[in-house]
Protein backbone atom coordinates (compact mmCIF):
# COMPACT_ATOMS: atom_id res chain seq x y z
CA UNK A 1 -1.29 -0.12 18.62
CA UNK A 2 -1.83 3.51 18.63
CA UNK A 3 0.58 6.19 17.22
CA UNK A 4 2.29 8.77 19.50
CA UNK A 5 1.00 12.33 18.81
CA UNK A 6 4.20 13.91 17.75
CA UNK A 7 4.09 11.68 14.88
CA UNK A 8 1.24 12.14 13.85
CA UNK A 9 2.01 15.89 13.98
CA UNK A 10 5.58 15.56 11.93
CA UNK A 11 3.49 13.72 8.78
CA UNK A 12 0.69 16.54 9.62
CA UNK A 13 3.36 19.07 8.80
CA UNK A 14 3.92 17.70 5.61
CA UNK A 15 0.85 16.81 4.75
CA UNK A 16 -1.44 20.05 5.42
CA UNK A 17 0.36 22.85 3.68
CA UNK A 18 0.47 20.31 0.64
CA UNK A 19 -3.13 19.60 0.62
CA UNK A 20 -3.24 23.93 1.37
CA UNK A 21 -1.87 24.20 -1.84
CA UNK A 22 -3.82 21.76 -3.75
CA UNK A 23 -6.80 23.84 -3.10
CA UNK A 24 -5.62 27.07 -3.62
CA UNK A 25 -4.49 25.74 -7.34
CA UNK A 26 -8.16 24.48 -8.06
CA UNK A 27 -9.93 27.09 -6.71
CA UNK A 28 -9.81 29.35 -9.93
CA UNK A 29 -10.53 26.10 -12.52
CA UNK A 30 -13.75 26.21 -14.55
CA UNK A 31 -14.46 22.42 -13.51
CA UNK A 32 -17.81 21.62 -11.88
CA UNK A 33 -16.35 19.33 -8.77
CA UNK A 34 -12.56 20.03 -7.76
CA UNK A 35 -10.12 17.26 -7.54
CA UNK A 36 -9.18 15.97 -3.74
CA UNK A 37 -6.01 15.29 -2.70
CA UNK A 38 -4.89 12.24 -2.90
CA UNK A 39 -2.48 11.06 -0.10
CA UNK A 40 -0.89 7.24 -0.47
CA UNK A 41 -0.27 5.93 2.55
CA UNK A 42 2.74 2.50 1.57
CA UNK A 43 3.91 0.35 3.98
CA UNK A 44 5.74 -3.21 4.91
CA UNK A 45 3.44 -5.69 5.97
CA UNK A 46 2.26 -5.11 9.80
CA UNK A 47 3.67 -1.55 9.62
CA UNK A 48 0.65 -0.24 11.21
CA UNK A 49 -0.75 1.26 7.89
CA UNK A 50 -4.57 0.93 9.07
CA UNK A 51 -3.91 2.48 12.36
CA UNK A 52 -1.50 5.21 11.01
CA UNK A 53 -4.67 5.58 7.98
CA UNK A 54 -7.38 5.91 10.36
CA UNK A 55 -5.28 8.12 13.17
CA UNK A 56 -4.12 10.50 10.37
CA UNK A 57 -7.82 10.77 9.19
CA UNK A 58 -9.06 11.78 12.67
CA UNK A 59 -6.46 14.39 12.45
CA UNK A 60 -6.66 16.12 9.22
CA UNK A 61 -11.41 15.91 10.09
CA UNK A 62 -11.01 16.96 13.46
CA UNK A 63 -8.01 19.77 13.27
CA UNK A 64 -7.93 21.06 10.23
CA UNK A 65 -11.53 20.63 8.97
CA UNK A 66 -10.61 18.47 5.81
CA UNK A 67 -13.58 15.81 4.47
CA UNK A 68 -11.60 12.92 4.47
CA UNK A 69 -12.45 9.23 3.13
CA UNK A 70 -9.86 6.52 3.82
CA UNK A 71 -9.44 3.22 1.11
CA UNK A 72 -7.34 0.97 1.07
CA UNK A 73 -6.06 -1.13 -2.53
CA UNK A 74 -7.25 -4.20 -0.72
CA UNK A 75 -11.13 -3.23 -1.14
CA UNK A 76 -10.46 -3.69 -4.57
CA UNK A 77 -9.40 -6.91 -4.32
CA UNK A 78 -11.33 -8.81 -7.52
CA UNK A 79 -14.40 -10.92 -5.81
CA UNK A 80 -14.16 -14.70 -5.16
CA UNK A 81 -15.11 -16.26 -7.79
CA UNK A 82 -12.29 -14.18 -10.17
CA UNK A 83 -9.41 -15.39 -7.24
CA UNK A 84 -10.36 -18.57 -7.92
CA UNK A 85 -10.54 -19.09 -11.92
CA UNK A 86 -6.78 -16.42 -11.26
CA UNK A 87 -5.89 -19.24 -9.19
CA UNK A 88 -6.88 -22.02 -10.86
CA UNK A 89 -5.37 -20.42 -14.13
CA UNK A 90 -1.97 -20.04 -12.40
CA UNK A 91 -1.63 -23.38 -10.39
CA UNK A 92 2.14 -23.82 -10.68
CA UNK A 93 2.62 -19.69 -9.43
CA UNK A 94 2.58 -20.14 -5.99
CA UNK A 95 3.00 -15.54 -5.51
CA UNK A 96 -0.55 -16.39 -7.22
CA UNK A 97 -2.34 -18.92 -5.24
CA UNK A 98 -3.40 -15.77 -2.43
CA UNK A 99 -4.74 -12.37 -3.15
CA UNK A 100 -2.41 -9.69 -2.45
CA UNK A 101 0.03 -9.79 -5.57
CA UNK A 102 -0.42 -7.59 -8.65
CA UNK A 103 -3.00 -9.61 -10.78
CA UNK A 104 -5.60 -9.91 -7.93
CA UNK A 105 -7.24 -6.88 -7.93
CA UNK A 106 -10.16 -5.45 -10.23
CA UNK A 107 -8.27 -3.04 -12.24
CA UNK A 108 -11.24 -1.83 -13.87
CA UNK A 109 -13.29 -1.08 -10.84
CA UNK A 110 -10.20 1.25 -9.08
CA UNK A 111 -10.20 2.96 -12.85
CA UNK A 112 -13.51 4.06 -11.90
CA UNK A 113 -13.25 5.51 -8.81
CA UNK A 114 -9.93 7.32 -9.75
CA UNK A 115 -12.75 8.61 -12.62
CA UNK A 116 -15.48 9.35 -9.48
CA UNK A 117 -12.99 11.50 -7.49
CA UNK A 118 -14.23 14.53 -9.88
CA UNK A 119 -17.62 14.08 -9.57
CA UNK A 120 -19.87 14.99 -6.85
CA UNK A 121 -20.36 10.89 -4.89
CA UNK A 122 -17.21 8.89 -4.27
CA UNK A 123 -17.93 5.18 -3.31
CA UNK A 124 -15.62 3.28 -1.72
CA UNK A 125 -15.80 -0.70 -2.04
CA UNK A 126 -15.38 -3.11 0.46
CA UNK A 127 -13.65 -6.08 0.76
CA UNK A 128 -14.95 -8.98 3.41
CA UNK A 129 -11.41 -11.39 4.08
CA UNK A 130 -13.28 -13.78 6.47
CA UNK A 131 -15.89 -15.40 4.17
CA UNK A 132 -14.98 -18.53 2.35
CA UNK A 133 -12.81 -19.94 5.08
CA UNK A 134 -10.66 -16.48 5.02
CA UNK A 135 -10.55 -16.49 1.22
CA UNK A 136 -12.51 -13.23 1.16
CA UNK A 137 -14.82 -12.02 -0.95
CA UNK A 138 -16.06 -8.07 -1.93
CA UNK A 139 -19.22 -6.82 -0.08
CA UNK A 140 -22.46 -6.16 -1.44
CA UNK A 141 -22.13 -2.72 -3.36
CA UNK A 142 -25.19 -1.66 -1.04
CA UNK A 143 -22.74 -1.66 1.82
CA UNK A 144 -20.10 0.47 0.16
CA UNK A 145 -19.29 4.14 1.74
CA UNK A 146 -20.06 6.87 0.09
CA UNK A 147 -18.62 10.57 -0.10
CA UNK A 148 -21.20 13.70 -1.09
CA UNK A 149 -19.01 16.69 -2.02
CA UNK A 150 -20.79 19.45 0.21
CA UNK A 151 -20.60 21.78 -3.14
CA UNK A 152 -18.88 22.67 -6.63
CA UNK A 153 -15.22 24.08 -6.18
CA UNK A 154 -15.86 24.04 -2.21
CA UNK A 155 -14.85 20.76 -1.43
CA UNK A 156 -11.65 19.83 0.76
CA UNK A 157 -10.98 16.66 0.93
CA UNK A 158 -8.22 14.67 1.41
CA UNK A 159 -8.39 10.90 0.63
CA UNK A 160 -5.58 8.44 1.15
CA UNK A 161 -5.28 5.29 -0.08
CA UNK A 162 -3.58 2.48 1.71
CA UNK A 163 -1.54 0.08 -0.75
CA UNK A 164 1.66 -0.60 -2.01
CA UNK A 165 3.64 1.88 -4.12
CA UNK A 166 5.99 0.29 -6.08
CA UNK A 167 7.28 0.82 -9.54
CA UNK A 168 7.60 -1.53 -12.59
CA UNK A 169 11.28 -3.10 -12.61
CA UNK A 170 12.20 -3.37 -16.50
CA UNK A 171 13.22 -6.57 -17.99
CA UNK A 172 16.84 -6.99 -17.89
CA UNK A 173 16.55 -5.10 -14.69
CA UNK A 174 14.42 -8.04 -12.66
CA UNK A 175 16.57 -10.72 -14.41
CA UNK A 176 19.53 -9.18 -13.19
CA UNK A 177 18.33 -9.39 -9.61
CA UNK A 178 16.94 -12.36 -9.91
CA UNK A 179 20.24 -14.20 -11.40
CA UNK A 180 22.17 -12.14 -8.46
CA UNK A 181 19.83 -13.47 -6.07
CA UNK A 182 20.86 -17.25 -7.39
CA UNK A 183 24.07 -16.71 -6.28
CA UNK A 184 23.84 -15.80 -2.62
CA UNK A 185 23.58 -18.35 -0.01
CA UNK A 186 20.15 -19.60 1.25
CA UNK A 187 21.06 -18.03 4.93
CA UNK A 188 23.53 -16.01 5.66
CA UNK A 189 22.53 -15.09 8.97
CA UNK A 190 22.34 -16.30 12.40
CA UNK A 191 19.75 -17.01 15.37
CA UNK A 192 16.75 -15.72 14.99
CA UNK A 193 16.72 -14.26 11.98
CA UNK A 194 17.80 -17.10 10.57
CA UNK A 195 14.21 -18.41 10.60
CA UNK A 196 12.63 -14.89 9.01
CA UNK A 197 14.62 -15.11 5.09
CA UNK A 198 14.67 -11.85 3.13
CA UNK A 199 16.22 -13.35 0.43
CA UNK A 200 13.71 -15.22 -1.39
CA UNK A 201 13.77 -14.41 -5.18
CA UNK A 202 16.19 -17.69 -5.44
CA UNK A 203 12.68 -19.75 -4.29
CA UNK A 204 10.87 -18.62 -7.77
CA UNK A 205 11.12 -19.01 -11.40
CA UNK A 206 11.92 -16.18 -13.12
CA UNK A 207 8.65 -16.67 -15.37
CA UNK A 208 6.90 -16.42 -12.22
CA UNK A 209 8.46 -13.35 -11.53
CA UNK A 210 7.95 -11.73 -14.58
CA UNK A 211 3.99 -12.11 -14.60
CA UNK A 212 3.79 -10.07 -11.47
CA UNK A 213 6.31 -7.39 -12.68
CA UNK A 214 4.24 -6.93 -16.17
CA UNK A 215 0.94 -7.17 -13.80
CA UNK A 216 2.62 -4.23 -12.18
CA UNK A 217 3.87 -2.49 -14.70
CA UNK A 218 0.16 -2.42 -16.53
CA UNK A 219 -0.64 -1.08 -13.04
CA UNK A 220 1.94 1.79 -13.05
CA UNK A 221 -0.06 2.52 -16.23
CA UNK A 222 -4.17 3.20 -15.08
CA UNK A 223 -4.71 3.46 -11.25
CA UNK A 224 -1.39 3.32 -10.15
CA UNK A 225 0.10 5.48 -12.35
CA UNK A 226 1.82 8.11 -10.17
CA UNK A 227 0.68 10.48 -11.51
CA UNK A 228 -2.72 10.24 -9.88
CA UNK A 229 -1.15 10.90 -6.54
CA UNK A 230 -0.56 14.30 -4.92
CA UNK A 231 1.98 12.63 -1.89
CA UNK A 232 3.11 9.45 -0.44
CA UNK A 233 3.73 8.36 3.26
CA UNK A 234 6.11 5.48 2.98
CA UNK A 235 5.99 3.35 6.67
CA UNK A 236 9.85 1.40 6.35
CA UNK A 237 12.37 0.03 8.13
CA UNK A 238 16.27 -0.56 7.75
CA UNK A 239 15.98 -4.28 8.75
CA UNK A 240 13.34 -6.09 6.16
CA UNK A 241 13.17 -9.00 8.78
CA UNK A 242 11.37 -6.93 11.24
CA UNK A 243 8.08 -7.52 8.70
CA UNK A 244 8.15 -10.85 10.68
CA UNK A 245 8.37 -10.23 13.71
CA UNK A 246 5.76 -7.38 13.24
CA UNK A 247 2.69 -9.71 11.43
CA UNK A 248 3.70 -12.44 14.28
CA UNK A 249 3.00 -9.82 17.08
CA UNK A 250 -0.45 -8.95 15.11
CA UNK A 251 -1.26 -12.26 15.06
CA UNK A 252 -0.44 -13.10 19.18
CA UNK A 253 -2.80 -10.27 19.81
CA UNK A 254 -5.49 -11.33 16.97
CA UNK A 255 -5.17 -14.91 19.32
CA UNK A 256 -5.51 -13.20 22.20
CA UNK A 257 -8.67 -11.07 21.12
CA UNK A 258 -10.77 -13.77 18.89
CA UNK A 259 -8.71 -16.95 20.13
CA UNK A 260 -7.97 -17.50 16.46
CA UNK A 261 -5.42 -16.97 14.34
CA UNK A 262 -2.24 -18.31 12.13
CA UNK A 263 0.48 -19.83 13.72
CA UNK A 264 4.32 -18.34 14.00
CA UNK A 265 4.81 -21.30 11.01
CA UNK A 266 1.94 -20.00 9.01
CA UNK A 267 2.61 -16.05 9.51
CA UNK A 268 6.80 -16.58 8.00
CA UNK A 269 5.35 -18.64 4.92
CA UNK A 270 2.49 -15.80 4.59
CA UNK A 271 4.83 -13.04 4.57
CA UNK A 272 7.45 -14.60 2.47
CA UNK A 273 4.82 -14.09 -0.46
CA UNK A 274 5.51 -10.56 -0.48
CA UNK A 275 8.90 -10.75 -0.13
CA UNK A 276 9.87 -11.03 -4.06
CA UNK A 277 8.37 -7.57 -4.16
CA UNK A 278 10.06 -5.76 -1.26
CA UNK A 279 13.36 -7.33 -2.55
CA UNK A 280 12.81 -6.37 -6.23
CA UNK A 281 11.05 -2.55 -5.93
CA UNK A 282 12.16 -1.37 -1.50
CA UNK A 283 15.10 0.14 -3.04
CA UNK A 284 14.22 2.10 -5.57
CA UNK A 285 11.34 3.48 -3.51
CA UNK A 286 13.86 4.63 -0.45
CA UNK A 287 16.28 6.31 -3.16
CA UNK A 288 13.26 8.06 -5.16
CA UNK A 289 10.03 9.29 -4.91
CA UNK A 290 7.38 7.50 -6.30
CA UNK A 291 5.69 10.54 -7.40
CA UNK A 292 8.30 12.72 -9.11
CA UNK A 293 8.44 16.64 -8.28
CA UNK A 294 7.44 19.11 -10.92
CA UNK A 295 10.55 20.76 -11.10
CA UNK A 296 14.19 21.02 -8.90
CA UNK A 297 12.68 23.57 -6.74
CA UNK A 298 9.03 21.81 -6.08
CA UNK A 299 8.22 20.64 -2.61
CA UNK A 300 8.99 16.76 -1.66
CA UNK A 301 6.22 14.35 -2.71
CA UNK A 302 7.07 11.89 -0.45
CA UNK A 303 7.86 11.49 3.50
CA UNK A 304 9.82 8.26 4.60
CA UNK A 305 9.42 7.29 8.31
CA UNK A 306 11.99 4.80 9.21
CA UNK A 307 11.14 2.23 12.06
CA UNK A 308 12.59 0.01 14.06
CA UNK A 309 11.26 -3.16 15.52
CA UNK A 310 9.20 -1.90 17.99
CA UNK A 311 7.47 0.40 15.19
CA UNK A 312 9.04 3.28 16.72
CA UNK A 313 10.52 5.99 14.82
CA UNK A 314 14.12 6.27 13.87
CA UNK A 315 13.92 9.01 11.78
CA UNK A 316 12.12 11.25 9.03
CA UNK A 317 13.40 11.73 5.75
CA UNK A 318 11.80 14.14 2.84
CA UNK A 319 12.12 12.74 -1.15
């Protein structure tokens, strides 16, 4: 998969005279190592969030000169042996039996390098998901990348952080949805879609539920908190069942690479985990931006590319 220049260029238009700005503001502060930008990067699963991460990177290095370091919230993914005892601890929470839901990652260690991005090294941890028989596991802190500011207040750097943006629903809220969700039919569609559900909520107990949301909202709270972002690239669609049909074309060409891979069966079931959270926190993020503006008259904070199901894009829109 590789993104067509022009969009690369539409988010660079957005994205440079934003991280311009950032700068300019810091260049004047009495503080030994300037902040970088920080760019989120959200996105459904198979969006293309790695390729449009690593593509946008080339681009802001190579043309406009920014020191850029790309993460993604899956490096900080707590180690094994911590998925297991979470696991173990939740055994009746099936959004808990897999990494990937809020709960699962190492809160303290992305606290810490939110702390590191004003001092002069940045390290970046790494998480390995093929050992333990695709379990995962983090990688040796000796492996980790690291980023050297070149020098006090002349750094520019842009970092972007691949993850999911999402905001804490509050209580009555998620009950609300969830007892609406009860009510609607298991499928109310036909053909093919009729085999990719978006309406899932009505497959969990609200308990269930509510453990993610207040893992989430504690989130919202240290690393999430939006107000440690400076913008937010938000990779959607208008038709949540396309998330199927894009992980199932990842996966044909992951078969046709390594000769491995999950089947069409095991890709719906793997996707319908994060369904509860596109169905509970998609909406707010399309009507407002995760990262509110100063003021009326500040610049957008957040650029919405809509796709369809080829991953092509629809349109741009500006929160």
């Amino acid at each position: 998969m590789t993104i067509p220049n022009n969009v690369i260029q539409e988010i660079l238009s957005f994205v440079v005279p934003r991280v311009q700005a950032h700068h300019e503001k810091w260049q004047d502060q009495q503080t030994e190592f300037n902040r970088p930008f920080l760019l989120a990067l959200s996105g459904l699963q198979g969006s293309g969030k790695s390729t449009y991460a690593s593509q946008l990177a080339l681009a802001l290095e190579h043309e406009h000169q920014f020191r850029v370091i790309v993460c993604s919230l899956d490096d900080f993914y707590h180690d094994h042996e911590t998925l297991v005892k979470i696991k173990n601890r939740n055994r009746d929470n099936g959004l808990l039996q897999v990494r990937g839901q809020p709960g699962t990652h190492d809160e303290a260690l992305v606290s810490q390098f939110f702390q590191s991005l004003t001092t002069g090294i940045v390290k970046t941890p790494a998480f390995d998901k093929s050992r333990f028989q695709g379990e995962g596991d983090r990688v040796p802190e000796e492996d980790w990348r690291s980023l050297h500011h070149p020098h006090p207040h002349q750094n520019r750097d842009a970092l972007k952080s691949g993850g999911r943006h999402h905001r804490s629903l509050e209580r009555d809220e998620l009950e609300r949805k969830w007892e609406s969700a009860q009510k609607e039919p298991q499928t109310t569609r036909l053909g093919e879609d009729a085999t990719f559900p978006t309406n899932t909520l009505q497959t969990h107990p609200l308990c269930h539920l509510e453990i993610i949301n207040d893992n989430l909202r504690r989130y919202n709270t240290t690393f999430m908190n939006p107000a440690n972002f400076d913008a937010l690239i938000h990779l959607d669609t208008e038709e949540l069942a396309n998330v199927y049909r894009w992980r199932i074309e990842q996966e044909h060409n992951l078969w046709k690479v390594k000769g491995t891979g999950m089947t069409e069966a095991s890709v719906v079931q793997f996707v319908q985990g994060y369904m509860p959270a596109y169905e509970f926190y998609l909406e707010e993020l399309q009507r407002k931006p995760f990262i509110p503006r100063g003021s009326e008259l500040a610049s957008s904070t957040q650029l919405r590319l809509i796709l369809d199901r080829d991953r092509s894009v629809l349109k741009y829109e500006e929160l």
